[in-house]
N, C-alpha and C. Protein backbone atom coordinates (compact mmCIF):
# COMPACT_ATOMS: atom_id res chain seq x y z
N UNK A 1 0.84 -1.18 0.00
CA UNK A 1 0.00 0.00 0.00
C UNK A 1 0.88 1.25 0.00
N UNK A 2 2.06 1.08 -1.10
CA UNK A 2 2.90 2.60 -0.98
C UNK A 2 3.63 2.83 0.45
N UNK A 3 3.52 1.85 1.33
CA UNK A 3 4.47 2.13 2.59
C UNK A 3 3.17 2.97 3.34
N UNK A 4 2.05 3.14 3.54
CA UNK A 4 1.52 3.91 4.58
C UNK A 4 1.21 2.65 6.02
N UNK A 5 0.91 3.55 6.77
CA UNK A 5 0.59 2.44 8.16
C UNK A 5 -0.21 2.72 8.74
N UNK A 6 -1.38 2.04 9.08
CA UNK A 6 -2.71 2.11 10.13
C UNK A 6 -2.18 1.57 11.11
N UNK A 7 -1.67 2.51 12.18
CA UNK A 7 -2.26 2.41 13.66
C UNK A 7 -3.17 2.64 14.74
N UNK A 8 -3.68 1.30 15.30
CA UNK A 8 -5.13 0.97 15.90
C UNK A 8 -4.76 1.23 17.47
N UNK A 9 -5.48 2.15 18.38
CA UNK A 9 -5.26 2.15 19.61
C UNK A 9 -6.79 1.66 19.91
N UNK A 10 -6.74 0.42 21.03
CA UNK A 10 -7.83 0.15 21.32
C UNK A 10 -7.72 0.71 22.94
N UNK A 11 -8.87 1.24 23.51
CA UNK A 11 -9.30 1.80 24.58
C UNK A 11 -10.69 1.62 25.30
N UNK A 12 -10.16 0.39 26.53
CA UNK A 12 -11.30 -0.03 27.33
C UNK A 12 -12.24 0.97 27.61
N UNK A 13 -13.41 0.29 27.54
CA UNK A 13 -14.49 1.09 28.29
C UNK A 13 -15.29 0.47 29.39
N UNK A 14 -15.44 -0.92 29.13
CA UNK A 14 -15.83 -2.02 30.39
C UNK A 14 -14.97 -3.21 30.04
N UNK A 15 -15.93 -4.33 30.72
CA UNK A 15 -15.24 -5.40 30.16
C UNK A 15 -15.44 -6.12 28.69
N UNK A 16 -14.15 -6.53 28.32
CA UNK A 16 -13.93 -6.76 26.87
C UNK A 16 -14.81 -5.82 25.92
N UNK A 17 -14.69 -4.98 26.01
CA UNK A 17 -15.35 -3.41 25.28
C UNK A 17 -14.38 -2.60 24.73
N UNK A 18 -14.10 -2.13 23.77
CA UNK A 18 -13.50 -0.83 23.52
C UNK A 18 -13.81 -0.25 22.56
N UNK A 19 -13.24 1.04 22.97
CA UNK A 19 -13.61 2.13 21.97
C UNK A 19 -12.04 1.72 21.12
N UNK A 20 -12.50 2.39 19.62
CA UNK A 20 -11.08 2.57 19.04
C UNK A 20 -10.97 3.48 18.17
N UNK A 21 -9.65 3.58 17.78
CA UNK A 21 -8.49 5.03 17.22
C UNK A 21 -7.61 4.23 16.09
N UNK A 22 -7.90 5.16 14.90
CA UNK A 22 -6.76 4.66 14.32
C UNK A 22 -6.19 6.12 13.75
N UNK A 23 -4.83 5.72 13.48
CA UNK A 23 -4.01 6.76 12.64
C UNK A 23 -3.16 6.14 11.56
N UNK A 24 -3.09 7.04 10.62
CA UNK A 24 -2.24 6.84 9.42
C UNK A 24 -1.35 7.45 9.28
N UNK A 25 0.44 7.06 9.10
CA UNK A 25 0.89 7.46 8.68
C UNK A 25 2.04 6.55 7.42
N UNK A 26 2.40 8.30 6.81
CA UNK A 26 2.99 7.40 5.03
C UNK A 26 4.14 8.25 4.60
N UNK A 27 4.24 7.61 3.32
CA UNK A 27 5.61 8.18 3.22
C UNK A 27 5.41 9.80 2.26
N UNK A 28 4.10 10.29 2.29
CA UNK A 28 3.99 11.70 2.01
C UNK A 28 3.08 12.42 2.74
N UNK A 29 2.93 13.61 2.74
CA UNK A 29 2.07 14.32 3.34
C UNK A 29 1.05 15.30 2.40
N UNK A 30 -0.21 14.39 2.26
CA UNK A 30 -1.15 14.63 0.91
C UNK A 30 -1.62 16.50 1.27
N UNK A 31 -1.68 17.09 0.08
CA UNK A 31 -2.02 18.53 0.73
C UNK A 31 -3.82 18.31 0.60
N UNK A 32 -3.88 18.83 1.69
CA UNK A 32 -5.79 18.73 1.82
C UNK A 32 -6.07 18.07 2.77
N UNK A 33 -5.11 16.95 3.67
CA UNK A 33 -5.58 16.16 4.02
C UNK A 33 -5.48 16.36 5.65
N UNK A 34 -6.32 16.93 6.49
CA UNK A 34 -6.14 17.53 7.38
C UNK A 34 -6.09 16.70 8.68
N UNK A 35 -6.25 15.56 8.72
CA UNK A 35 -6.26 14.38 10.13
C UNK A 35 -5.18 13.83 9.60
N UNK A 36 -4.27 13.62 8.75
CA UNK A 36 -3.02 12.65 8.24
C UNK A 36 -2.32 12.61 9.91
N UNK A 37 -1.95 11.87 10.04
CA UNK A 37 -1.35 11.27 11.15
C UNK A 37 -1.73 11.74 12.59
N UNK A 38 -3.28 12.25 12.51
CA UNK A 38 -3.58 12.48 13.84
C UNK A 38 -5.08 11.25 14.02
N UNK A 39 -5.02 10.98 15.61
CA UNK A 39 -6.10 9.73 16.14
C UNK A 39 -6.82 10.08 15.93
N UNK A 40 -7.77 9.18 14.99
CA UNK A 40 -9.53 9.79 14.94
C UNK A 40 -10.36 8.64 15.40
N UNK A 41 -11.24 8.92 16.23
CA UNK A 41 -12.33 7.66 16.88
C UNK A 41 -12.85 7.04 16.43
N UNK A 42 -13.33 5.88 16.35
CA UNK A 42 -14.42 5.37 15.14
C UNK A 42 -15.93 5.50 15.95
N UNK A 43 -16.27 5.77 15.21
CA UNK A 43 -18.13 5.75 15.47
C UNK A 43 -18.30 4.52 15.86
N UNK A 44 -19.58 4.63 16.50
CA UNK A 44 -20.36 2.76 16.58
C UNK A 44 -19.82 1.94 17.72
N UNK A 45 -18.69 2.21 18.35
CA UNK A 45 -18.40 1.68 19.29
C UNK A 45 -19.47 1.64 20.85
N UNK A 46 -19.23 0.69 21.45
CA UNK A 46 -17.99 0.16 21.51
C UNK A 46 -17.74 -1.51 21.05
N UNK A 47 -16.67 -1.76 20.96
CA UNK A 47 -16.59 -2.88 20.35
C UNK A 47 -16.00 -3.84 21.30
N UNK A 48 -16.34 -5.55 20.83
CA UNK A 48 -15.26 -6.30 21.00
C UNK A 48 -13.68 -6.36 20.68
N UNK A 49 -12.90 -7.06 21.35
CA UNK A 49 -11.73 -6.42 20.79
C UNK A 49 -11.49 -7.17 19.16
N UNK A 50 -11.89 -8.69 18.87
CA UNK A 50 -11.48 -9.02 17.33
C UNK A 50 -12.51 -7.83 16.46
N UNK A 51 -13.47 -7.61 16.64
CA UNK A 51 -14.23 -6.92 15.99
C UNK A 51 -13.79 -4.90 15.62
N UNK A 52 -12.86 -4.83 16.64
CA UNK A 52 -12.45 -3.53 16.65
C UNK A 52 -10.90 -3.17 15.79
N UNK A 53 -10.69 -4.29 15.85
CA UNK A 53 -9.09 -4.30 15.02
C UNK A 53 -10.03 -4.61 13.25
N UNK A 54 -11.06 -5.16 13.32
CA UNK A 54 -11.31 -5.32 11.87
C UNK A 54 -11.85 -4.25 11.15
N UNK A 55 -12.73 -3.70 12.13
CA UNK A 55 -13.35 -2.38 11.65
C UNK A 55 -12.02 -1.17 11.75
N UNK A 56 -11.75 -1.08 12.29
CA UNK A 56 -10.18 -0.03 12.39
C UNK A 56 -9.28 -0.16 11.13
N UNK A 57 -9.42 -1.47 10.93
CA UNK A 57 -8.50 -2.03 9.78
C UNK A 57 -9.03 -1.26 8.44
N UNK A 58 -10.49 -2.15 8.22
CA UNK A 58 -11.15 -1.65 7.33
C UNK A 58 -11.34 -0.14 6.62
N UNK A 59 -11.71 0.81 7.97
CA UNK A 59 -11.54 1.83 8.07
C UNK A 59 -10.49 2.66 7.57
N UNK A 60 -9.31 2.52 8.55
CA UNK A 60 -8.03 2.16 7.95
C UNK A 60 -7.66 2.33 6.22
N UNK A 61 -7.84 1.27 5.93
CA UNK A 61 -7.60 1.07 4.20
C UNK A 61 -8.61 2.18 3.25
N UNK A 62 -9.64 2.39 3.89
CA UNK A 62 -10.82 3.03 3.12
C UNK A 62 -10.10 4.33 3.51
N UNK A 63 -9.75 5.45 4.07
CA UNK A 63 -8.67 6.17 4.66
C UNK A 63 -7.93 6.06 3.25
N UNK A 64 -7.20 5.45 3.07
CA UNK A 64 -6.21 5.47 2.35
C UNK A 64 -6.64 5.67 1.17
N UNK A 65 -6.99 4.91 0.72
CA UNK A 65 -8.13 4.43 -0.80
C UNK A 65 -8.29 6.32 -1.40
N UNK A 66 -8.93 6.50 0.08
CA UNK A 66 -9.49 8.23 -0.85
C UNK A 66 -8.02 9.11 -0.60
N UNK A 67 -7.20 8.63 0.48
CA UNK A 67 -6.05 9.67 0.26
C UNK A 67 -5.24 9.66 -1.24
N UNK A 68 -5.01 8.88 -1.55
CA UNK A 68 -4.79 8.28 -2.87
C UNK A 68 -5.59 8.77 -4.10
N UNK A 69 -6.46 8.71 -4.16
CA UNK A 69 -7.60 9.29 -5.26
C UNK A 69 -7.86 8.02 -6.08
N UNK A 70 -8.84 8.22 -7.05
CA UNK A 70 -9.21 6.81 -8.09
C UNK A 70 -7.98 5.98 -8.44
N UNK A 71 -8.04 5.14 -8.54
CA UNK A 71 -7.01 4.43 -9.54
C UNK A 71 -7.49 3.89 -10.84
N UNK A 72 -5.86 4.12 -11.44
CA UNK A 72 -5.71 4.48 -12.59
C UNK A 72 -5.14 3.98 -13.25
């Protein structure tokens, strides 16, 4: 994926619950793109923890997808 990286912070809220955070960072800094390497929350929480690394993930890549623009 061009060297970028989704990092997932997961953050208890009870038991086996969490809220989660991911951030991206890559090997450019897209102009426009105003959260690039800062934590953003995901909605919908809270989650299990396998369920929160997938959606983060997901998230994650979809993140990228538009930092990138169509492909071509």
């Amino acid at each position: 994926m061009l060297g970028f990286e989704i990092h997932v912070d997961l953050h208890p809220t009870s038991a086996d619950m969490f809220d989660v955070r991911f951030r991206i960072e890559g090997p450019i800094m897209p102009p426009g793109v105003a959260a690039f390497g800062e934590r953003i929350e995901i909605r919908g929480g809270p989650f299990s923890r396998r369920p929160a690394y997938l959606v983060a993930e997901i998230v994650g890549q979809a993140a990228v997808d538009v930092i990138l623009g169509p492909a071509g």
